[in-house]
C-alpha atoms as a PDB file:
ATOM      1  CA  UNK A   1     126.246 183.333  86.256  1.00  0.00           C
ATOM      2  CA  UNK A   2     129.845 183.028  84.789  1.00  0.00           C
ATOM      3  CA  UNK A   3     129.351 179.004  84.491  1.00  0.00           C
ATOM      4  CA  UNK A   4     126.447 179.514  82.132  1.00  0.00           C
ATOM      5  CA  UNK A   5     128.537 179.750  79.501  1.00  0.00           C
ATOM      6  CA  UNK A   6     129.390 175.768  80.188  1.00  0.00           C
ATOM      7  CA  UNK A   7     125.574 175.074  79.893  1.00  0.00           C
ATOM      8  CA  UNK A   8     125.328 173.732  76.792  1.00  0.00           C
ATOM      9  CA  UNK A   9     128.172 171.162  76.882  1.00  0.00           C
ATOM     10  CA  UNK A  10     127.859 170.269  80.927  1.00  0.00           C
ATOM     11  CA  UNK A  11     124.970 169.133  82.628  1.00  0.00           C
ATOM     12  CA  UNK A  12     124.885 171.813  85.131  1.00  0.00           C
ATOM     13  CA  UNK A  13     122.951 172.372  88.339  1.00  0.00           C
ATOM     14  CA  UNK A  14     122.468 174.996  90.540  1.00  0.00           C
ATOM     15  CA  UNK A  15     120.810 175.974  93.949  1.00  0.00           C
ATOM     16  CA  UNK A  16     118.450 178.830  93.554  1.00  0.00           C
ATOM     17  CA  UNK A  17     117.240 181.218  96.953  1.00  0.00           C
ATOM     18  CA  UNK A  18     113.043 181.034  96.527  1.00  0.00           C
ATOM     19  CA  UNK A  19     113.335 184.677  96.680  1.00  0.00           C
ATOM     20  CA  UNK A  20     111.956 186.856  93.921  1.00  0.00           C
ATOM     21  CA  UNK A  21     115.466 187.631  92.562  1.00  0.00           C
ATOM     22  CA  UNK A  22     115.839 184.108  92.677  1.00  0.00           C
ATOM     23  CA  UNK A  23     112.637 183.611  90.838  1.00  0.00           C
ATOM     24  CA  UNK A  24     114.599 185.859  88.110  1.00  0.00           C
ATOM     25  CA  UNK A  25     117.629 183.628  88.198  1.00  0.00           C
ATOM     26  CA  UNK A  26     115.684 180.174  88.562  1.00  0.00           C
ATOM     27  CA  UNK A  27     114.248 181.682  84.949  1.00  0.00           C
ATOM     28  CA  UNK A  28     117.594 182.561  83.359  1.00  0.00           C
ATOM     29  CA  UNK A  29     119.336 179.198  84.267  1.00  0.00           C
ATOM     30  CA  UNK A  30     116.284 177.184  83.506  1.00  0.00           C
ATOM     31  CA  UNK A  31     116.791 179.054  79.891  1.00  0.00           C
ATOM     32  CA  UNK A  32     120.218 177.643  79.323  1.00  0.00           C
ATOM     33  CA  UNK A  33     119.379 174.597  80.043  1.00  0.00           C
ATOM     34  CA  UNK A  34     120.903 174.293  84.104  1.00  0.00           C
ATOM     35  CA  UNK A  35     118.455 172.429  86.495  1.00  0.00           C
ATOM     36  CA  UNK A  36     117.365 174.265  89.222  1.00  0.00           C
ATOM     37  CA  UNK A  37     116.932 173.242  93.004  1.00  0.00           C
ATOM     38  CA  UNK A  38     115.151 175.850  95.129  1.00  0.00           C
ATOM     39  CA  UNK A  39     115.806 176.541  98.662  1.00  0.00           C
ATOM     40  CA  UNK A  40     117.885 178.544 101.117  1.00  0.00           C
ATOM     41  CA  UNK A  41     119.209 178.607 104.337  1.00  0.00           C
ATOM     42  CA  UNK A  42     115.869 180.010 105.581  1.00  0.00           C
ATOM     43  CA  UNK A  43     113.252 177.809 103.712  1.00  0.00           C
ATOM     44  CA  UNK A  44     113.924 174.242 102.426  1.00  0.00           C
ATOM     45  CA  UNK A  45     117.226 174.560 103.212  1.00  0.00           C
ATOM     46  CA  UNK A  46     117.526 171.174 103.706  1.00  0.00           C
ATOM     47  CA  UNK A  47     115.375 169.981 100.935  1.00  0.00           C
ATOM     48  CA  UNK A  48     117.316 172.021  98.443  1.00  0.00           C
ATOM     49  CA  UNK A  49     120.715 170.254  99.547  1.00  0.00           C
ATOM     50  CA  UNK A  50     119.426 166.876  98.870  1.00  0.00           C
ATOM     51  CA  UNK A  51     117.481 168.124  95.294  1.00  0.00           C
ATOM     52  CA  UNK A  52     121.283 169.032  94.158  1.00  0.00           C
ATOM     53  CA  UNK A  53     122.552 165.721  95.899  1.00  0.00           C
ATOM     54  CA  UNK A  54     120.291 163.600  93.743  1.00  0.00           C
ATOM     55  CA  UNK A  55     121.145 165.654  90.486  1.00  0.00           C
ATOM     56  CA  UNK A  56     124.633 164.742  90.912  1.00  0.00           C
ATOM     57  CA  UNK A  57     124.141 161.316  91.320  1.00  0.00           C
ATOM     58  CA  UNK A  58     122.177 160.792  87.759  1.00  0.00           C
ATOM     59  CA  UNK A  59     125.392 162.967  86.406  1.00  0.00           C
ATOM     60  CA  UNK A  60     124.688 166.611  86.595  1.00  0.00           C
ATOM     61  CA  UNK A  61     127.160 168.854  87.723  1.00  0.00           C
ATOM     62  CA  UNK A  62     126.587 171.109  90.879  1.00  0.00           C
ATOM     63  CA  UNK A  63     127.603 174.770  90.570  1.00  0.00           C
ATOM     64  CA  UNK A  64     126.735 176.504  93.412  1.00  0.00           C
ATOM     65  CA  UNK A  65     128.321 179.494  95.789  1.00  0.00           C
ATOM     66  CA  UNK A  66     130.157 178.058  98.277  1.00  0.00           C
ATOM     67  CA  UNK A  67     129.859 180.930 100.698  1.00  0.00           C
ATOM     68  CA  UNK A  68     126.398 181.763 100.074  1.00  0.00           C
ATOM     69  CA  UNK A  69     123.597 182.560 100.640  1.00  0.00           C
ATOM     70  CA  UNK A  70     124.953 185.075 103.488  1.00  0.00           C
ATOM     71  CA  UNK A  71     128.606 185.469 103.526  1.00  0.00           C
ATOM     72  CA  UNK A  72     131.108 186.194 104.429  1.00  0.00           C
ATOM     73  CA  UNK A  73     132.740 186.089 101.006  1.00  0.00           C
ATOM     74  CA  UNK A  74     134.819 183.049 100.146  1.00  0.00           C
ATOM     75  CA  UNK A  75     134.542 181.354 103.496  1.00  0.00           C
ATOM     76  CA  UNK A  76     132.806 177.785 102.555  1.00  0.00           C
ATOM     77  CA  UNK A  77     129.752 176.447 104.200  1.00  0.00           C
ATOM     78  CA  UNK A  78     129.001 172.874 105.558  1.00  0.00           C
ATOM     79  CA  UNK A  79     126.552 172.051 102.112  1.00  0.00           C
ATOM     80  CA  UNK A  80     129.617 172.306  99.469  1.00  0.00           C
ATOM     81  CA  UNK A  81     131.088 169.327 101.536  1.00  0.00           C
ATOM     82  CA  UNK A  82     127.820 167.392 102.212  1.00  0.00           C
ATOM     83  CA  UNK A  83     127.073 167.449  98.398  1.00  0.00           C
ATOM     84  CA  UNK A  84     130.539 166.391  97.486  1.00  0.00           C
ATOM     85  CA  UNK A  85     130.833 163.618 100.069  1.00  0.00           C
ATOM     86  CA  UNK A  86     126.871 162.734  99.356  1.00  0.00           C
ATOM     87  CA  UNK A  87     126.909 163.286  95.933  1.00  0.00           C
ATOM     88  CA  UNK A  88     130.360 161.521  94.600  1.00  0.00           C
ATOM     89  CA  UNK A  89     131.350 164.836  93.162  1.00  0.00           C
ATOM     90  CA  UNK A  90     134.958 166.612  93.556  1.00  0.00           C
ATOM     91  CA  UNK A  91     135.107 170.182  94.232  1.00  0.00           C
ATOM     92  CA  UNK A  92     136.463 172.193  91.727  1.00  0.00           C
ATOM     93  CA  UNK A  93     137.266 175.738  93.246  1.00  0.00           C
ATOM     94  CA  UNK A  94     136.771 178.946  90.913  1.00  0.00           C
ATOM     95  CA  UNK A  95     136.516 182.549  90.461  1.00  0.00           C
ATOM     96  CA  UNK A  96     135.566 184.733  88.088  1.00  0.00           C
ATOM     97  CA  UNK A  97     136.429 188.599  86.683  1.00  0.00           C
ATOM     98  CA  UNK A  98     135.347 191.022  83.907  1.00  0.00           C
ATOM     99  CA  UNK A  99     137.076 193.442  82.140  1.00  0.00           C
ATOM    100  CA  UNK A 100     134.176 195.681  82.581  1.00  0.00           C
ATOM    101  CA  UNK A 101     131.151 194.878  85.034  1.00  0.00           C
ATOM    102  CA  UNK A 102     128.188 196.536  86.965  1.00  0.00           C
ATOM    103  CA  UNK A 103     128.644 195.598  90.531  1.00  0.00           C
ATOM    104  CA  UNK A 104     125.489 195.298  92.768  1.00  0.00           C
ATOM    105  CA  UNK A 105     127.073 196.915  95.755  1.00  0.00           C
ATOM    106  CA  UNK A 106     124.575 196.520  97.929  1.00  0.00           C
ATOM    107  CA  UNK A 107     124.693 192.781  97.841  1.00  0.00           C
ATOM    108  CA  UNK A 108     126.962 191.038 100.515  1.00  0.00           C
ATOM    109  CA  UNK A 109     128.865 189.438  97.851  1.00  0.00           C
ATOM    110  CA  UNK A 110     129.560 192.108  95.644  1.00  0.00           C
ATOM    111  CA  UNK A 111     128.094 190.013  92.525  1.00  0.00           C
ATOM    112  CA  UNK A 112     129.109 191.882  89.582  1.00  0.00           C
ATOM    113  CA  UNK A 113     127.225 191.584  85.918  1.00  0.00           C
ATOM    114  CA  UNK A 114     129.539 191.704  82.816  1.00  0.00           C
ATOM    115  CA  UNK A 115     128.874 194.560  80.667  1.00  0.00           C
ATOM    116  CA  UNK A 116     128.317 193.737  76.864  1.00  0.00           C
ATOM    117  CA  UNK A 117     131.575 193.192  74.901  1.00  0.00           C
ATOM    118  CA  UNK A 118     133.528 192.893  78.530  1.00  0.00           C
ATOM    119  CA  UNK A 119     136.471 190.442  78.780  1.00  0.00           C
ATOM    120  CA  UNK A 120     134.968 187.437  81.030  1.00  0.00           C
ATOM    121  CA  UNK A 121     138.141 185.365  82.962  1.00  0.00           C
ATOM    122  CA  UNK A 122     136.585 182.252  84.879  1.00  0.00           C
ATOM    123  CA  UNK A 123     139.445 180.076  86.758  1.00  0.00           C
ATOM    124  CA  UNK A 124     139.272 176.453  88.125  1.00  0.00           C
ATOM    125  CA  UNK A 125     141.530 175.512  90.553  1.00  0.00           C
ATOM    126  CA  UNK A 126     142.935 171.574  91.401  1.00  0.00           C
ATOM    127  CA  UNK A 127     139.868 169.585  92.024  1.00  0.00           C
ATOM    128  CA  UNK A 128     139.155 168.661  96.494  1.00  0.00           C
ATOM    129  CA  UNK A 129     137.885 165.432  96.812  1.00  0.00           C
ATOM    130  CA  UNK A 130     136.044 164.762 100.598  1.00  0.00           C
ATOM    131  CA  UNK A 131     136.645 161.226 101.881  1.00  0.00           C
ATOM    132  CA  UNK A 132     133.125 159.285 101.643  1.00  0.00           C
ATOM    133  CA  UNK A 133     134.139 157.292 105.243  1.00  0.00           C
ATOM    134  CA  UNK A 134     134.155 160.069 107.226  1.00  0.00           C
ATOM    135  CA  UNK A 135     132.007 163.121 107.742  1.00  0.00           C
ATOM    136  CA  UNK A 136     134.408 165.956 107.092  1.00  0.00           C
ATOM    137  CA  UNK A 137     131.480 168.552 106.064  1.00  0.00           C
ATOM    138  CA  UNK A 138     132.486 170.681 109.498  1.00  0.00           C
ATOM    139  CA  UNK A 139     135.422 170.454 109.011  1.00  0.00           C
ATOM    140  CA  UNK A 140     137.468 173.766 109.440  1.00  0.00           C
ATOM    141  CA  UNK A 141     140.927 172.457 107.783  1.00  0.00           C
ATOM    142  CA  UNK A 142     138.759 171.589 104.945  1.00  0.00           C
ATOM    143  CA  UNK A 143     137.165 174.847 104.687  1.00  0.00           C
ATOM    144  CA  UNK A 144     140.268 176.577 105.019  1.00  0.00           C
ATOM    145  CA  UNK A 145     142.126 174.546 102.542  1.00  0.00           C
ATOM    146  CA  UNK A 146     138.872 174.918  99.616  1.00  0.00           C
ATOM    147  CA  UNK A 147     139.006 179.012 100.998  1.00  0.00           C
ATOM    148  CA  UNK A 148     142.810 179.128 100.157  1.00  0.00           C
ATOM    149  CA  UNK A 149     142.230 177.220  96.773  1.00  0.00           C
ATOM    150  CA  UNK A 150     139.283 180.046  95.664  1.00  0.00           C
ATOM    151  CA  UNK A 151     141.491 183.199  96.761  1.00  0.00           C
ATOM    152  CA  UNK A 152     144.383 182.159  94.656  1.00  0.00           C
ATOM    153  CA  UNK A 153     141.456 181.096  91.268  1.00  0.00           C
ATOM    154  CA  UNK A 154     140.687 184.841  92.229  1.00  0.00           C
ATOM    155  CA  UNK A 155     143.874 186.396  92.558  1.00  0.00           C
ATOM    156  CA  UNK A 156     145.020 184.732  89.248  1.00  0.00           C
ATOM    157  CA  UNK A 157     141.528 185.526  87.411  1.00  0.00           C
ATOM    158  CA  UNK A 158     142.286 189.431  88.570  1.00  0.00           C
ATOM    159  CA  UNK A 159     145.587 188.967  87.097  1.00  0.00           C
ATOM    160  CA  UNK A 160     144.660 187.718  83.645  1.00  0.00           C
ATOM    161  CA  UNK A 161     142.030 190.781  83.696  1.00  0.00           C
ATOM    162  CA  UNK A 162     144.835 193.336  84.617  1.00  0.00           C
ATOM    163  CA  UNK A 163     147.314 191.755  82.072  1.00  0.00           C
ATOM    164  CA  UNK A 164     144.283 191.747  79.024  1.00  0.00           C
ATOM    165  CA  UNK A 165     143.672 195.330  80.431  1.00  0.00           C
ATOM    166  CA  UNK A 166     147.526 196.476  79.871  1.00  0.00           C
ATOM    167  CA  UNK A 167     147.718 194.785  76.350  1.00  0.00           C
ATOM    168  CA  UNK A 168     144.543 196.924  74.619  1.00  0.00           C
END
């Protein structure tokens, strides 16, 4: 939800569970303008990977959760690879923190929402590129590597909170 802020000056799309809190979220991005693939890794898995494949070839930009739509936290699935490698696109790493946030605890990611007038810190890391010759979508280096690059966008998004926190 962090990247919505880019909406209006990136053409941004996103993978969406076919849930009903994804029919919530499908309505929200859809509202700022990001296109909208549905699917999971339970139903049309597999036909919502190559719906966000074809955006990014006619130029939209993929945003989606890496580690999703299960967990654990921050470790990266085989898609984020496929889409990149598939799709032409580099993999920017990022993180994001507020200042002040409600934090749905009882999801397995811990998503947090930003309360109104919160400070919002979103950080990209270097851009990944995956080598179209090869498939490299298993592989674990890779996913380690992209896992490193998104702990240290955290640990420096946490920081800039912390710092914006000691200077009020």
């Amino acid at each position: 939800m962090a990247l919505v802020a880019y909406a209006k000056e990136y053409p941004l799309s996103a993978i969406v569970s076919q849930s009903k809190d994804g029919e919530l979220m499908a309505k929200v991005l859809k509202g700022f303008g990001i296109q909208v693939t549905r699917g999971s890794s339970h139903r049309n898995g597999a036909r919502a990977l190559v719906g966000i494949i074809r955006t990014t070839k006619v130029g939209r930009i993929p945003a989606i959760a890496v580690d999703g739509p299960k967990g654990p936290i921050h470790v990266p699935k085989p898609g984020v690879f496929e889409i990149s490698r598939h799709g032409g696109a580099l993999i920017f790493p990022c993180a994001a923190r507020s200042s002040r946030s409600y934090v749905f605890h009882k999801s397995w990611n811990k998503a947090f929402l930003p309360l109104p007038f919160s400070k919002v810190v979103l950080v990209f890391g270097e851009p990944m590129e995956v080598s179209f010759d090869q498939d490299q979508s298993r592989s674990e280096e890779l996913a380690k590597e992209l896992t490193l690059r998104i702990n240290a966008c955290s640990q420096l998004a946490s920081n800039l909170i912390d710092s914006s926190r000691r200077d009020c």
